[in-house]
N, C-alpha and C. Protein backbone atom coordinates (compact mmCIF):
# COMPACT_ATOMS: atom_id res chain seq x y z
N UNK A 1 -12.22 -9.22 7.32
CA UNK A 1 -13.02 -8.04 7.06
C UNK A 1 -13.26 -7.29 8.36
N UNK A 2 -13.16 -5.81 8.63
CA UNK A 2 -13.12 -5.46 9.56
C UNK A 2 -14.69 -5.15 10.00
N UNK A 3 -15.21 -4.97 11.30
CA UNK A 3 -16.15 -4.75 12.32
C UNK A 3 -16.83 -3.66 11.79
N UNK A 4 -17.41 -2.90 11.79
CA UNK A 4 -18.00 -1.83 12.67
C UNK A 4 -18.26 -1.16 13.87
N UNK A 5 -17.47 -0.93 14.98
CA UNK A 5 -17.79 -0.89 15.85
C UNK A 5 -19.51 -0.68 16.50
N UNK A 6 -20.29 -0.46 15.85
CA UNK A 6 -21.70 -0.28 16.33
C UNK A 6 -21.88 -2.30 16.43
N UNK A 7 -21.47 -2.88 15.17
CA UNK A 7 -22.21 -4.19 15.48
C UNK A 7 -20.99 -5.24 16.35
N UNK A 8 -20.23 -4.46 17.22
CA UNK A 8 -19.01 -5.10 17.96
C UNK A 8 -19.94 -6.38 18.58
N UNK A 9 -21.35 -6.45 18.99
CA UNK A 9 -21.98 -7.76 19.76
C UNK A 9 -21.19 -8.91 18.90
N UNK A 10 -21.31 -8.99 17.25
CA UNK A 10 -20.89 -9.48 16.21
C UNK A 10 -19.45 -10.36 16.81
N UNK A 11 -18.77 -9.49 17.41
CA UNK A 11 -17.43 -10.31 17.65
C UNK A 11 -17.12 -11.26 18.93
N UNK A 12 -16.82 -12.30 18.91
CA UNK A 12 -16.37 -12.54 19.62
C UNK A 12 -15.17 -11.43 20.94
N UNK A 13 -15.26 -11.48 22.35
CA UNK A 13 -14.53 -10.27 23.01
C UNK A 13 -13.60 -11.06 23.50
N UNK A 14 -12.46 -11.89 22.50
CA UNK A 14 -11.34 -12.18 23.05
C UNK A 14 -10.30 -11.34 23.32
N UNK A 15 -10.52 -9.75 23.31
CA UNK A 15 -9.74 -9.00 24.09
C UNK A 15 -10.41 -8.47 25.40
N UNK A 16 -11.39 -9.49 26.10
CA UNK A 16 -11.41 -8.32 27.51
C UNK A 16 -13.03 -7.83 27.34
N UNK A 17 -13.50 -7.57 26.03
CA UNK A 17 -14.72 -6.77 25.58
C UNK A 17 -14.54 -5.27 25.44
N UNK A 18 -12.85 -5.20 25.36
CA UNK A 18 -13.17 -3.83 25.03
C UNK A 18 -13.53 -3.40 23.90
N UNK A 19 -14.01 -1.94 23.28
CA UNK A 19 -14.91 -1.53 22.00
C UNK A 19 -13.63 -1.75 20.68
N UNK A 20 -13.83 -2.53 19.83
CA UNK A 20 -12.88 -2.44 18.82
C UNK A 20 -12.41 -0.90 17.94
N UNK A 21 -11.68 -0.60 17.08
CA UNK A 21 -11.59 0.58 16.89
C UNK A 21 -12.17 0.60 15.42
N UNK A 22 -12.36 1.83 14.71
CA UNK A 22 -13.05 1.94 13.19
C UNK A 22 -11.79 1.48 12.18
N UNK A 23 -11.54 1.07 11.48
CA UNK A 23 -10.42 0.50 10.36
C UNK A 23 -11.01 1.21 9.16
N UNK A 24 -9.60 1.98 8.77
CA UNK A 24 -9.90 2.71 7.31
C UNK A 24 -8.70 2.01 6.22
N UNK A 25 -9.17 1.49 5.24
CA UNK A 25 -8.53 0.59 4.30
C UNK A 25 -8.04 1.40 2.99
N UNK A 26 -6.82 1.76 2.77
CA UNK A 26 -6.58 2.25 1.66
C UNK A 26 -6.19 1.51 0.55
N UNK A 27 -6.81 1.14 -0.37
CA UNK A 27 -6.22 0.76 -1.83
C UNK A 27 -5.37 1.50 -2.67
N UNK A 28 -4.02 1.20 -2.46
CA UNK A 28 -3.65 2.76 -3.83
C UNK A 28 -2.35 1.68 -4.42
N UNK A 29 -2.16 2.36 -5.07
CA UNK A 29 -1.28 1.90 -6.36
C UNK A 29 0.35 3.03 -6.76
N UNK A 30 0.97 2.21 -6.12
CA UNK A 30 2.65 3.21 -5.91
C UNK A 30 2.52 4.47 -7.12
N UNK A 31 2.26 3.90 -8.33
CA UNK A 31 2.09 4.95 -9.34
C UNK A 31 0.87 5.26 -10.09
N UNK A 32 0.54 5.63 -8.99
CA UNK A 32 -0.48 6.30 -9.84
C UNK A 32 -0.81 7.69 -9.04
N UNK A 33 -0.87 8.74 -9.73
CA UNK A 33 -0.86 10.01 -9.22
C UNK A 33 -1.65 10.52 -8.12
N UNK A 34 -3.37 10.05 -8.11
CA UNK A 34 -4.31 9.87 -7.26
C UNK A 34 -4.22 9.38 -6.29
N UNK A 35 -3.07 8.09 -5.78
CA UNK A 35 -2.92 7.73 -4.99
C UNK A 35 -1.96 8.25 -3.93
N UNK A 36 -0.73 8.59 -4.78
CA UNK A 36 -0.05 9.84 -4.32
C UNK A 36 -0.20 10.76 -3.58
N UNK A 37 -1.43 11.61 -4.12
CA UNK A 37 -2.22 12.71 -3.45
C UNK A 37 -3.08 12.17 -2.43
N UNK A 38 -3.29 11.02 -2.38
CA UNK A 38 -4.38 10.90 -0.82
C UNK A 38 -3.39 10.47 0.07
N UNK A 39 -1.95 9.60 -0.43
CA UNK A 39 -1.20 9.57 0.54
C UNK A 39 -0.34 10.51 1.41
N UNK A 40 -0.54 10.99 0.83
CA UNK A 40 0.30 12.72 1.17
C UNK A 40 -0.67 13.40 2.30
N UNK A 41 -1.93 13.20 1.76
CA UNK A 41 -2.69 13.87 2.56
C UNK A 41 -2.91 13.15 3.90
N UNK A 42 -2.79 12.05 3.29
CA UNK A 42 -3.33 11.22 4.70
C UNK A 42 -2.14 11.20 6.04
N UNK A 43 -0.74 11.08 5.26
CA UNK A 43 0.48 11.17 6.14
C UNK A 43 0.54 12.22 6.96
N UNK A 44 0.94 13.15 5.60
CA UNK A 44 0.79 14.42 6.42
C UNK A 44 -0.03 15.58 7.27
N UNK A 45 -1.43 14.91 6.98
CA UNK A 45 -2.51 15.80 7.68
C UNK A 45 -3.72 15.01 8.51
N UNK A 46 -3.97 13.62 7.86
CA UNK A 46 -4.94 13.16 8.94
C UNK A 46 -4.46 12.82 9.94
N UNK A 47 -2.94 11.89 10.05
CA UNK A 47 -3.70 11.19 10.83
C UNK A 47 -2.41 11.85 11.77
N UNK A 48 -1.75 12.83 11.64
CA UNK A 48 -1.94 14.11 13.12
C UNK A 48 -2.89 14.50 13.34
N UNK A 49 -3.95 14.83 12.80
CA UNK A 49 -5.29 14.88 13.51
C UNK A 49 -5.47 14.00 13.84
N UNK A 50 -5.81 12.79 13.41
CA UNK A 50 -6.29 11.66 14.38
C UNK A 50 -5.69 11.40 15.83
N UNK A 51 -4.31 11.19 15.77
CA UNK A 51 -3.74 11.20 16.76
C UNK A 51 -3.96 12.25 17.93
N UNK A 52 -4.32 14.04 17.45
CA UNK A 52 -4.68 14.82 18.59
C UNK A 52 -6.16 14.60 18.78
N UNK A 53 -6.76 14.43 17.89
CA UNK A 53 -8.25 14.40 18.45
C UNK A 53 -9.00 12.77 18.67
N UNK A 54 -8.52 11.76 18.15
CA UNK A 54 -9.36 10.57 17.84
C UNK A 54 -8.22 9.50 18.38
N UNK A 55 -7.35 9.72 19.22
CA UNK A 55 -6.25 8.69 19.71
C UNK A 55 -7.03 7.45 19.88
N UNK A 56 -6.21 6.47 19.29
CA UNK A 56 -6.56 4.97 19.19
C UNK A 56 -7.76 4.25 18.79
N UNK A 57 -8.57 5.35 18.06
CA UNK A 57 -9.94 4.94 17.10
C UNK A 57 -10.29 4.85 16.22
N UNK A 58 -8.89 4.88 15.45
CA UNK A 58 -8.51 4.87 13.57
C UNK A 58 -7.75 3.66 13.93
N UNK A 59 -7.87 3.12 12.86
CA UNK A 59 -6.87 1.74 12.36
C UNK A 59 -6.76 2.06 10.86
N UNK A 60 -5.35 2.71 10.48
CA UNK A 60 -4.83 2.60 9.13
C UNK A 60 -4.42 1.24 8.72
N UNK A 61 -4.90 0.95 7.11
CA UNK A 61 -4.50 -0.03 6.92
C UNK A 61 -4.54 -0.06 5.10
N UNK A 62 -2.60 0.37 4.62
CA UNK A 62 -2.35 0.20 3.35
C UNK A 62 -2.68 -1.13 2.46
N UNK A 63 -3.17 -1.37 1.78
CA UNK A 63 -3.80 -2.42 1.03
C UNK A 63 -2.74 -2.08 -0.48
N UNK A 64 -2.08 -2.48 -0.87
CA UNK A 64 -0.74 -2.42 -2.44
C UNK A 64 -1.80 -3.22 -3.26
N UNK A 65 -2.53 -2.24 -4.51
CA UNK A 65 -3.33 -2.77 -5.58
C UNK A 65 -2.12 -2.23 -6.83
N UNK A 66 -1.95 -3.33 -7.33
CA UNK A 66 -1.34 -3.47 -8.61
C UNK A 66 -2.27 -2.90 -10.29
N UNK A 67 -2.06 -1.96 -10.56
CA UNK A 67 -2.62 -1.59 -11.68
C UNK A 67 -1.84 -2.05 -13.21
N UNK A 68 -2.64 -3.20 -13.81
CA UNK A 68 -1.59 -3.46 -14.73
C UNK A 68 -1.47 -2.79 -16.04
N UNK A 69 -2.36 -1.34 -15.82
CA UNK A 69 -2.17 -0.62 -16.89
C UNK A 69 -1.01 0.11 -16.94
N UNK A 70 -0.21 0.39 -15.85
CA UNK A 70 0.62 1.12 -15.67
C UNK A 70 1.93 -0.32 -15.76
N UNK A 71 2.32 -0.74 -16.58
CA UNK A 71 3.48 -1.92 -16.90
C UNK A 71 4.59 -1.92 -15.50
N UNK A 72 4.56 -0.92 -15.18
CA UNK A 72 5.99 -0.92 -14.08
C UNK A 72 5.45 -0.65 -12.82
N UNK A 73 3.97 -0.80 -12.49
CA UNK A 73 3.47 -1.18 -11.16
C UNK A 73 3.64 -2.44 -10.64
N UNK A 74 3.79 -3.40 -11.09
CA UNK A 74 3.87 -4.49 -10.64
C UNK A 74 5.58 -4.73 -10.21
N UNK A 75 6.45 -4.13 -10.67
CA UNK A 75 7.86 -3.94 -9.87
C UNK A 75 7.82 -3.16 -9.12
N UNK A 76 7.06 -2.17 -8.91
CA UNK A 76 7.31 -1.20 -7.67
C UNK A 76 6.58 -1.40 -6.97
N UNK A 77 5.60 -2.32 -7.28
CA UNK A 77 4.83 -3.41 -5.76
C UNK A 77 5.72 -4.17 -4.98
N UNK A 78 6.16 -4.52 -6.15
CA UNK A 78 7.76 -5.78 -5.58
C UNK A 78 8.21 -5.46 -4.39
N UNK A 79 9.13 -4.00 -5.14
CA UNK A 79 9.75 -3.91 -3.96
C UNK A 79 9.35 -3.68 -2.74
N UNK A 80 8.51 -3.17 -2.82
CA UNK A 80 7.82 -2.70 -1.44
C UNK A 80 7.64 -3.70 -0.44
N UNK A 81 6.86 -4.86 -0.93
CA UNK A 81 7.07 -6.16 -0.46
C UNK A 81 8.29 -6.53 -0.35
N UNK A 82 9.48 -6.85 -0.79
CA UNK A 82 10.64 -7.12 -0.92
C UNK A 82 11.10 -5.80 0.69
N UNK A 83 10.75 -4.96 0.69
CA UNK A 83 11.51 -3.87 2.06
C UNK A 83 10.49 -4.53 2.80
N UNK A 84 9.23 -5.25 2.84
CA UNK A 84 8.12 -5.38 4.21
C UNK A 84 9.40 -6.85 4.43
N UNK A 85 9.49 -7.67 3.52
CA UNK A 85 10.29 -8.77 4.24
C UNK A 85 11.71 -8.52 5.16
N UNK A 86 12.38 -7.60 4.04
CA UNK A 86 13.62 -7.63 4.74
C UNK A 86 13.76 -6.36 6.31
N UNK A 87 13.13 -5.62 6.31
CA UNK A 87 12.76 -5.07 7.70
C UNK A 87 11.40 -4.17 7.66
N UNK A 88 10.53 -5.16 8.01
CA UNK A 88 8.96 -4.63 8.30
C UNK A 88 9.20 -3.31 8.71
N UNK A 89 9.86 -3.06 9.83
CA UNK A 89 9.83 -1.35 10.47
C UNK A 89 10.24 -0.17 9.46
N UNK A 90 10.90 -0.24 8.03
CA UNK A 90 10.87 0.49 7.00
C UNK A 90 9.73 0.50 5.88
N UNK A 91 8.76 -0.42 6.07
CA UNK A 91 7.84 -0.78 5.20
C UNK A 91 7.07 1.03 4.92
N UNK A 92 6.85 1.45 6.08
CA UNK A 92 5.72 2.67 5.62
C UNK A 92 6.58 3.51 5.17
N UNK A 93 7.95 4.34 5.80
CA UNK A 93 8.59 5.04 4.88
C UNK A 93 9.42 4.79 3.34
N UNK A 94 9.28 3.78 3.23
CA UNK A 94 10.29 3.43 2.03
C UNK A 94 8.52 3.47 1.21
N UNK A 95 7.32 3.30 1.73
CA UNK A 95 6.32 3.86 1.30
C UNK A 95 5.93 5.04 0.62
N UNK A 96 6.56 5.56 1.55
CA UNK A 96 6.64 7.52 1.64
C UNK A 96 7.67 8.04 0.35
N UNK A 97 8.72 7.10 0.34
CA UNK A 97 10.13 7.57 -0.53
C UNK A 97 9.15 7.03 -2.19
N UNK A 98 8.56 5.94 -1.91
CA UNK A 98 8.43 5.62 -3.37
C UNK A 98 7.44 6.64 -4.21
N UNK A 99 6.32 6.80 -3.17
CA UNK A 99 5.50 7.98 -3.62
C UNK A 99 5.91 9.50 -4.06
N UNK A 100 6.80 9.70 -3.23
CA UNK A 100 7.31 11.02 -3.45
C UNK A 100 8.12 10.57 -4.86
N UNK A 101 9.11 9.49 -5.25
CA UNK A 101 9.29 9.35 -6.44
C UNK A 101 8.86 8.91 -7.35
N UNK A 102 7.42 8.33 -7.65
CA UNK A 102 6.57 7.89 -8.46
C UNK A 102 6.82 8.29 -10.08
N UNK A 103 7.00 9.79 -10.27
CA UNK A 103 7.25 9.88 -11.32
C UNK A 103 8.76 9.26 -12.15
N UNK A 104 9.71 8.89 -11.43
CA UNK A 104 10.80 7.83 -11.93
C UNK A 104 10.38 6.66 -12.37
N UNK A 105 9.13 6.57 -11.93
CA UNK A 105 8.80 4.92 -12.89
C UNK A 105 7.64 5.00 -13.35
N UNK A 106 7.32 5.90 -14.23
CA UNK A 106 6.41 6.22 -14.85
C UNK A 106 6.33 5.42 -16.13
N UNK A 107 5.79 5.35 -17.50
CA UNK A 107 5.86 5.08 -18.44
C UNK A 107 7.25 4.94 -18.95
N UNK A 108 7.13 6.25 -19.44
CA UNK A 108 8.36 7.21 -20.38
C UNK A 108 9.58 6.92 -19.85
N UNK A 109 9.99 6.87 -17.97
CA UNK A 109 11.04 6.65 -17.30
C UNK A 109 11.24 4.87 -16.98
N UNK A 110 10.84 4.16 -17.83
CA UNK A 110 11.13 3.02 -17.86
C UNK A 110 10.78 2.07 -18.84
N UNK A 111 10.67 2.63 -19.46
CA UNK A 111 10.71 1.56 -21.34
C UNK A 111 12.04 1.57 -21.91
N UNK A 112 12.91 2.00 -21.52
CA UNK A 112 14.32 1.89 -22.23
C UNK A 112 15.10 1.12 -21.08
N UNK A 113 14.46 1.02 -20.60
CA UNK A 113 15.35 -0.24 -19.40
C UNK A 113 14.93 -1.69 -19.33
N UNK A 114 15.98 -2.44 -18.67
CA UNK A 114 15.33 -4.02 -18.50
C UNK A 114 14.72 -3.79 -17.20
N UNK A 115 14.03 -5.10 -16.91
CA UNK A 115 13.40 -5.09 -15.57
C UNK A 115 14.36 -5.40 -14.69
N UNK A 116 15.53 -5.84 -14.70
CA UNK A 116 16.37 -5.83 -13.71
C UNK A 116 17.03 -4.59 -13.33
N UNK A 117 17.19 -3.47 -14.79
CA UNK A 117 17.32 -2.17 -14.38
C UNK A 117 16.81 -1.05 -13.22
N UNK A 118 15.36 -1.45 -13.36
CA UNK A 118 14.38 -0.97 -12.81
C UNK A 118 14.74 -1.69 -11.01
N UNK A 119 14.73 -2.83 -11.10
CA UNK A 119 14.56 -3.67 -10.09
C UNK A 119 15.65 -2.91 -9.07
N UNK A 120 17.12 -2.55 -9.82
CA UNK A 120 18.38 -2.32 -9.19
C UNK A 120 17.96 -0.58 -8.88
N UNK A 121 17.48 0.11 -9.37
CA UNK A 121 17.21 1.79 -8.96
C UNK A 121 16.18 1.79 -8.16
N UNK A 122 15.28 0.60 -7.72
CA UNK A 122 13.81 0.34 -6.58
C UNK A 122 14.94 0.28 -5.45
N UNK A 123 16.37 -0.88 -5.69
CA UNK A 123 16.77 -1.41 -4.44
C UNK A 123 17.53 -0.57 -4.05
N UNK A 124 18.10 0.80 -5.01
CA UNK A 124 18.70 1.87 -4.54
C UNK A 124 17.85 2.46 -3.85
N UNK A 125 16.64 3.25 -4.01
CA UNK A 125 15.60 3.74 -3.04
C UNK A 125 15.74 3.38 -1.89
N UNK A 126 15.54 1.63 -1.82
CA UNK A 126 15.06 1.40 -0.66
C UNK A 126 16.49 1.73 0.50
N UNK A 127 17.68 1.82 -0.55
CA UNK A 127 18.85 2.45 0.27
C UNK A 127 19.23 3.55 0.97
N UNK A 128 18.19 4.54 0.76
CA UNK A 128 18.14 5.83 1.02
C UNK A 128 17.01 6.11 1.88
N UNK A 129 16.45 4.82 2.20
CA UNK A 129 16.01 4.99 3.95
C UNK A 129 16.34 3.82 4.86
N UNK A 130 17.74 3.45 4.63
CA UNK A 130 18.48 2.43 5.18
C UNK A 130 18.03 1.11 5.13
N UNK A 131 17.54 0.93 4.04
CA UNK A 131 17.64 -0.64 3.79
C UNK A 131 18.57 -1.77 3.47
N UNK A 132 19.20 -2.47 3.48
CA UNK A 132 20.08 -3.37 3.10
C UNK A 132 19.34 -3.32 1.19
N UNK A 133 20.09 -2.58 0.06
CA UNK A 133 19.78 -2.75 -0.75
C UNK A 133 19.99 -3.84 -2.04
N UNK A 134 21.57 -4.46 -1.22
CA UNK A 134 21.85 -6.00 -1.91
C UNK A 134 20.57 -6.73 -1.82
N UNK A 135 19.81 -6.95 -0.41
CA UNK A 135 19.01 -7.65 -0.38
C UNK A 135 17.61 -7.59 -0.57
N UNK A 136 17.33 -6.55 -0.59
CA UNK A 136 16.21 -6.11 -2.00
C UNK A 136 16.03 -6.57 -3.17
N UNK A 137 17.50 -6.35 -3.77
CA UNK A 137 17.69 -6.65 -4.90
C UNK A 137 17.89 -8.16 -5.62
N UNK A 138 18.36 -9.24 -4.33
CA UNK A 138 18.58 -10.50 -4.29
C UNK A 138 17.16 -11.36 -4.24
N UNK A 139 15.95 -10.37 -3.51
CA UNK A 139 14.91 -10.75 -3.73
C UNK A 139 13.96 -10.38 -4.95
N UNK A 140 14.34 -9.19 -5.88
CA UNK A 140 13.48 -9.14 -6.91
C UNK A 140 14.34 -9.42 -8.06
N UNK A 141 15.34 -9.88 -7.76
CA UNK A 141 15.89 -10.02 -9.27
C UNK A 141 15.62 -11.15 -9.98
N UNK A 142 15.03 -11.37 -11.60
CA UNK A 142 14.48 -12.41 -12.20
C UNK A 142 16.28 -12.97 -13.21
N UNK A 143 16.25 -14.26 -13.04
CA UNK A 143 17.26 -14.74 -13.85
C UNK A 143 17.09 -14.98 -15.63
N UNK A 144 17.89 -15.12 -16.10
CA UNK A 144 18.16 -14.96 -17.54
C UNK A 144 18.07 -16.48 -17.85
N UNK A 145 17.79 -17.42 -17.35
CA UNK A 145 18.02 -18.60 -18.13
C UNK A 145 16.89 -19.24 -16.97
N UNK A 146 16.53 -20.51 -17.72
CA UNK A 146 14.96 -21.08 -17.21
C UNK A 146 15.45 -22.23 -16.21
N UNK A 147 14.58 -22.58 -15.48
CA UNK A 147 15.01 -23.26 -14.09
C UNK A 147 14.31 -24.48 -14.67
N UNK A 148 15.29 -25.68 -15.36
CA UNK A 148 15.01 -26.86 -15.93
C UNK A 148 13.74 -26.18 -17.02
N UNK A 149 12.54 -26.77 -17.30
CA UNK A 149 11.70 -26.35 -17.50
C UNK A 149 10.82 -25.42 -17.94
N UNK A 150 10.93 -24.62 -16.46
CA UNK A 150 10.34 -23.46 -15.87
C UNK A 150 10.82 -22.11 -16.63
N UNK A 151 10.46 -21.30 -16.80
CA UNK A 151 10.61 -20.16 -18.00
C UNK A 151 9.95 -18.76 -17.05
N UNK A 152 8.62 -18.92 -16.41
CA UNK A 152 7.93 -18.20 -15.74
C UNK A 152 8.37 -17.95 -14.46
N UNK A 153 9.53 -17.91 -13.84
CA UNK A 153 9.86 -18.69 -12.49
C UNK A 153 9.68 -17.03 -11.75
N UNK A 154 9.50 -16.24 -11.88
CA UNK A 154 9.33 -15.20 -11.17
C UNK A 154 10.26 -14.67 -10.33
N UNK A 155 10.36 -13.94 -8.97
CA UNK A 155 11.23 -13.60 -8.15
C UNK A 155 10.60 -13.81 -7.01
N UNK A 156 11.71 -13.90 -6.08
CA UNK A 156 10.98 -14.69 -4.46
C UNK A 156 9.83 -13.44 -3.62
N UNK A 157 9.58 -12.66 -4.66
CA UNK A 157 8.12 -11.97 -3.94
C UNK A 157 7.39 -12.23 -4.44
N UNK A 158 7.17 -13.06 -5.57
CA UNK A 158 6.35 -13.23 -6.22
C UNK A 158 4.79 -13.88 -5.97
N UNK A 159 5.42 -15.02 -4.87
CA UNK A 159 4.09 -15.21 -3.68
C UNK A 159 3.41 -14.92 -3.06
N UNK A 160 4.09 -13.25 -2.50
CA UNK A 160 3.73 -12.19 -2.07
C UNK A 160 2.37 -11.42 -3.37
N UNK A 161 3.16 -10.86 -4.16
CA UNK A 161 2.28 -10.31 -5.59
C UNK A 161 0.60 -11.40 -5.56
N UNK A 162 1.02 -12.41 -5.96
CA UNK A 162 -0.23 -13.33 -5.74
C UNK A 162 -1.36 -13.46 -4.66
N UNK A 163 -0.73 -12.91 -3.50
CA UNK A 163 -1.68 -13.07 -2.40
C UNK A 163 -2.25 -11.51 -1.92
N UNK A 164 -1.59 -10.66 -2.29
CA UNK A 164 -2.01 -9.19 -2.32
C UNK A 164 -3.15 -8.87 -4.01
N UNK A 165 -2.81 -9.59 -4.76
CA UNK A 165 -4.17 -9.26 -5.73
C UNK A 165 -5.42 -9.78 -5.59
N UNK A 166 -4.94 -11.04 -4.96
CA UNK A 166 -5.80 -12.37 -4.88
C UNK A 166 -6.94 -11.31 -3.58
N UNK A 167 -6.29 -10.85 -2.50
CA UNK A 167 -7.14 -10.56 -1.19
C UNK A 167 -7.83 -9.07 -2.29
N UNK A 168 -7.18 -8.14 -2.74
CA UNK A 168 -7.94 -7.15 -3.63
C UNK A 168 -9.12 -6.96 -4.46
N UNK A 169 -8.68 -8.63 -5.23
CA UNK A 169 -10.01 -9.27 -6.21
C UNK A 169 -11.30 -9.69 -5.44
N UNK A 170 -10.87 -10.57 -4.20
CA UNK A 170 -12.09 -10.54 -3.05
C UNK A 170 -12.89 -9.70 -2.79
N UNK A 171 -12.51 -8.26 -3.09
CA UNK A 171 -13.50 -7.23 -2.04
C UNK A 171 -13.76 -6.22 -3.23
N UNK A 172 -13.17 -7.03 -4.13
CA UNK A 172 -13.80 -6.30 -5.83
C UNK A 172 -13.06 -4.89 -5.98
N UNK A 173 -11.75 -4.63 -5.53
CA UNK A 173 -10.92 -3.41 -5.43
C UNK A 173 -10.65 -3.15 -6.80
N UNK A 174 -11.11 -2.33 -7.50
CA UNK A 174 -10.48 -2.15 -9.35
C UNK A 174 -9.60 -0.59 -9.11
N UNK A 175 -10.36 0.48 -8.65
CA UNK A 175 -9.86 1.45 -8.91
C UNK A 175 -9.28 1.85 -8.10
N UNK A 176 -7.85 2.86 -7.99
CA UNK A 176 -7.47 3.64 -7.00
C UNK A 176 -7.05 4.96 -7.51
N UNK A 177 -7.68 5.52 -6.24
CA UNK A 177 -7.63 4.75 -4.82
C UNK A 177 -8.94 4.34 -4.50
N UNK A 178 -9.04 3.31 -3.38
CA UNK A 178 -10.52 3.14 -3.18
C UNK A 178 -10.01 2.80 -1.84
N UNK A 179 -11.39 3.35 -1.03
CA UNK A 179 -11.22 3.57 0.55
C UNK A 179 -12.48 2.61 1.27
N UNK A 180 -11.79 1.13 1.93
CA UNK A 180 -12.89 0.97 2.87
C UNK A 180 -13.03 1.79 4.50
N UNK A 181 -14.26 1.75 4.48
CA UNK A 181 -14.70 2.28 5.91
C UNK A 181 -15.15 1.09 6.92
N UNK A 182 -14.41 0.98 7.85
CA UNK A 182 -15.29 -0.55 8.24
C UNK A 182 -15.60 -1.49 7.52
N UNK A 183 -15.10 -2.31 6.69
CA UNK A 183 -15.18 -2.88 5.73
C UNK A 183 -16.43 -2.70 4.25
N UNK A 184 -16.92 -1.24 4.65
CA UNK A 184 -17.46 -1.40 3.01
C UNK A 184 -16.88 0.25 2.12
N UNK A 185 -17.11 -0.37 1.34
CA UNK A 185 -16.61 1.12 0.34
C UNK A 185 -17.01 2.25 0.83
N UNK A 186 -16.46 3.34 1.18
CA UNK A 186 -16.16 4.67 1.39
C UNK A 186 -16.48 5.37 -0.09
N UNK A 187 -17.33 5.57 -0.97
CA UNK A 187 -16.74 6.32 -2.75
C UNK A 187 -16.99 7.64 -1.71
N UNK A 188 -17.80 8.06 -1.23
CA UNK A 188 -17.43 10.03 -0.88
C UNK A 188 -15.95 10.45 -0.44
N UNK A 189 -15.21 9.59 -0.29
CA UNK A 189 -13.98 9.74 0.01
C UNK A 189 -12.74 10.22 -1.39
N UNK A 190 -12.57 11.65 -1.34
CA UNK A 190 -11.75 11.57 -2.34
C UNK A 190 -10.50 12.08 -1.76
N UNK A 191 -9.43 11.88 -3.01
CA UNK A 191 -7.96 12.17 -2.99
C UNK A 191 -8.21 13.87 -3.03
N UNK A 192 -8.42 14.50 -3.40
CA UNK A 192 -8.86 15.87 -3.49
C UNK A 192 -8.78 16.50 -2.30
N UNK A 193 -9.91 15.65 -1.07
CA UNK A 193 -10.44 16.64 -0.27
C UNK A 193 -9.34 17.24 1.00
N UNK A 194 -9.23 18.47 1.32
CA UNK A 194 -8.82 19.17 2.02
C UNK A 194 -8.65 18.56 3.58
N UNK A 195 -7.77 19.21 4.18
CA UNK A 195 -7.86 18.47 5.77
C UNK A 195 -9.43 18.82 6.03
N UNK A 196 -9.45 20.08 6.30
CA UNK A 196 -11.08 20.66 6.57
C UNK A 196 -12.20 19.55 6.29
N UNK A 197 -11.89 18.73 4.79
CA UNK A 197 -13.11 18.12 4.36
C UNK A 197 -13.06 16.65 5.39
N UNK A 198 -11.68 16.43 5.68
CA UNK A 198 -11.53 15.03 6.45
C UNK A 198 -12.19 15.29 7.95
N UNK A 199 -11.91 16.62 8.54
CA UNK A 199 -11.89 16.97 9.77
C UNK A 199 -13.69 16.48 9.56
N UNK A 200 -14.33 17.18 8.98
CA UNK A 200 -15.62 17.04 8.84
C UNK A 200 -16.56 15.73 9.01
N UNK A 201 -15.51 14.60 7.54
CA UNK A 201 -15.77 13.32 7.49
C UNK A 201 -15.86 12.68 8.78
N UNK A 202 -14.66 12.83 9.40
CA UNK A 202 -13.62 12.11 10.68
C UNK A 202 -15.15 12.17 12.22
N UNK A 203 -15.71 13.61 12.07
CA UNK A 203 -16.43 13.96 13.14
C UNK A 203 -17.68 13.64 12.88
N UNK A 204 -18.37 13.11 11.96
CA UNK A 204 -19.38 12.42 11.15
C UNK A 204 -19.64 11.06 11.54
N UNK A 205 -18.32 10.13 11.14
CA UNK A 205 -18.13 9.11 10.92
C UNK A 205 -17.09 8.36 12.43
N UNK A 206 -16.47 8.79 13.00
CA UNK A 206 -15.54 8.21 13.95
C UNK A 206 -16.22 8.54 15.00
N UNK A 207 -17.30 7.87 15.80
CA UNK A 207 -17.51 7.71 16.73
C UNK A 207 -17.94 6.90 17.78
């Protein structure tokens, strides 16, 4: 859970004692439209501001909440996880690519497919910001026949999926997007608000 910098006494100063920085926690959910819109905003407009005005006193930090109302969030969590394994340094743009295509795995754009369908047009994405997409795909693909037993056997991110809901359910994350500030809920924070409204927040709150 992150600090506050006001109660930094709180931490141990195994860096030196220098002042820790503020951590802003985003919860969002690949498809869901709301989340979309704060990511957009946040890419493209905060945090160049942050960077000209607030250098090294933001700590972004994407949090992947699975909404299981939306049936085909939980594969396009996958992959995402599936691109953080196979090269971490594509993790935020293949971020960027999925959002901007969100509406491809919407409802309507994926009920006439299998999940391996789905699985194989995620690992194309992740091809089109140079990912190795065989191996995307080698990691989310679920097999057709049961492993002795086993029937439920999942795909090798699946450990991943478990430990990203599991840390979500901890801090009671239901809706997105939902924004911590220093580790407690942010709700004045919306997907809506304008750079202007962040610039405002940012000079309020980041200091």
């Amino acid at each position: 859970m992150a600090v506050n910098p006001k109660f930094a006494a709180h931490v141990f100063a195994v860096n030196g004692g220098s002042r820790p920085v503020h951590t802003l926690e985003l919860y969002l959910d690949f498809v869901c439209p709301y989340s979309a819109k704060l990511w957009k905003r946040i890419n493209e407009d905060v945090i160049p501001h942050l960077k000209a005005t607030k250098p090294d006193q933001v700590e972004i930090i994407f949090r992947q909440l699975i909404q299981p109302w939306h049936p085909s969030s939980t594969l396009v969590h996958e992959s995402a996880l599936a691109v953080e394994r196979v090269d971490p340094g594509k993790f935020w743009e293949y971020s960027n690519a999925l959002f901007g295509a969100q509406k491809e795995y919407f409802d309507v754009n994926v009920v006439n497919e299998t999940r391996n369908q789905t699985y194989e047009r995620l690992a194309e994405l992740a091809g089109t910001v140079g990912v190795d997409k065989d191996a995307i795909y080698k990691l989310l693909h679920i097999a057709d026949k049961p492993d002795g037993d086993a029937y439920n056997i999942g795909n090798q991110v699946t450990s991943d999926v478990k430990f990203i809901t599991k840390a979500a359910r901890q801090v009671s994350a239901h809706v997105t997007p939902t924004v911590f500030f220093n580790g407690v809920v942010e709700n004045s924070i919306s997907s809506g608000w304008t750079l202007d409204q962040w610039k405002e927040w940012i000079d309020n709150n980041v200091v």
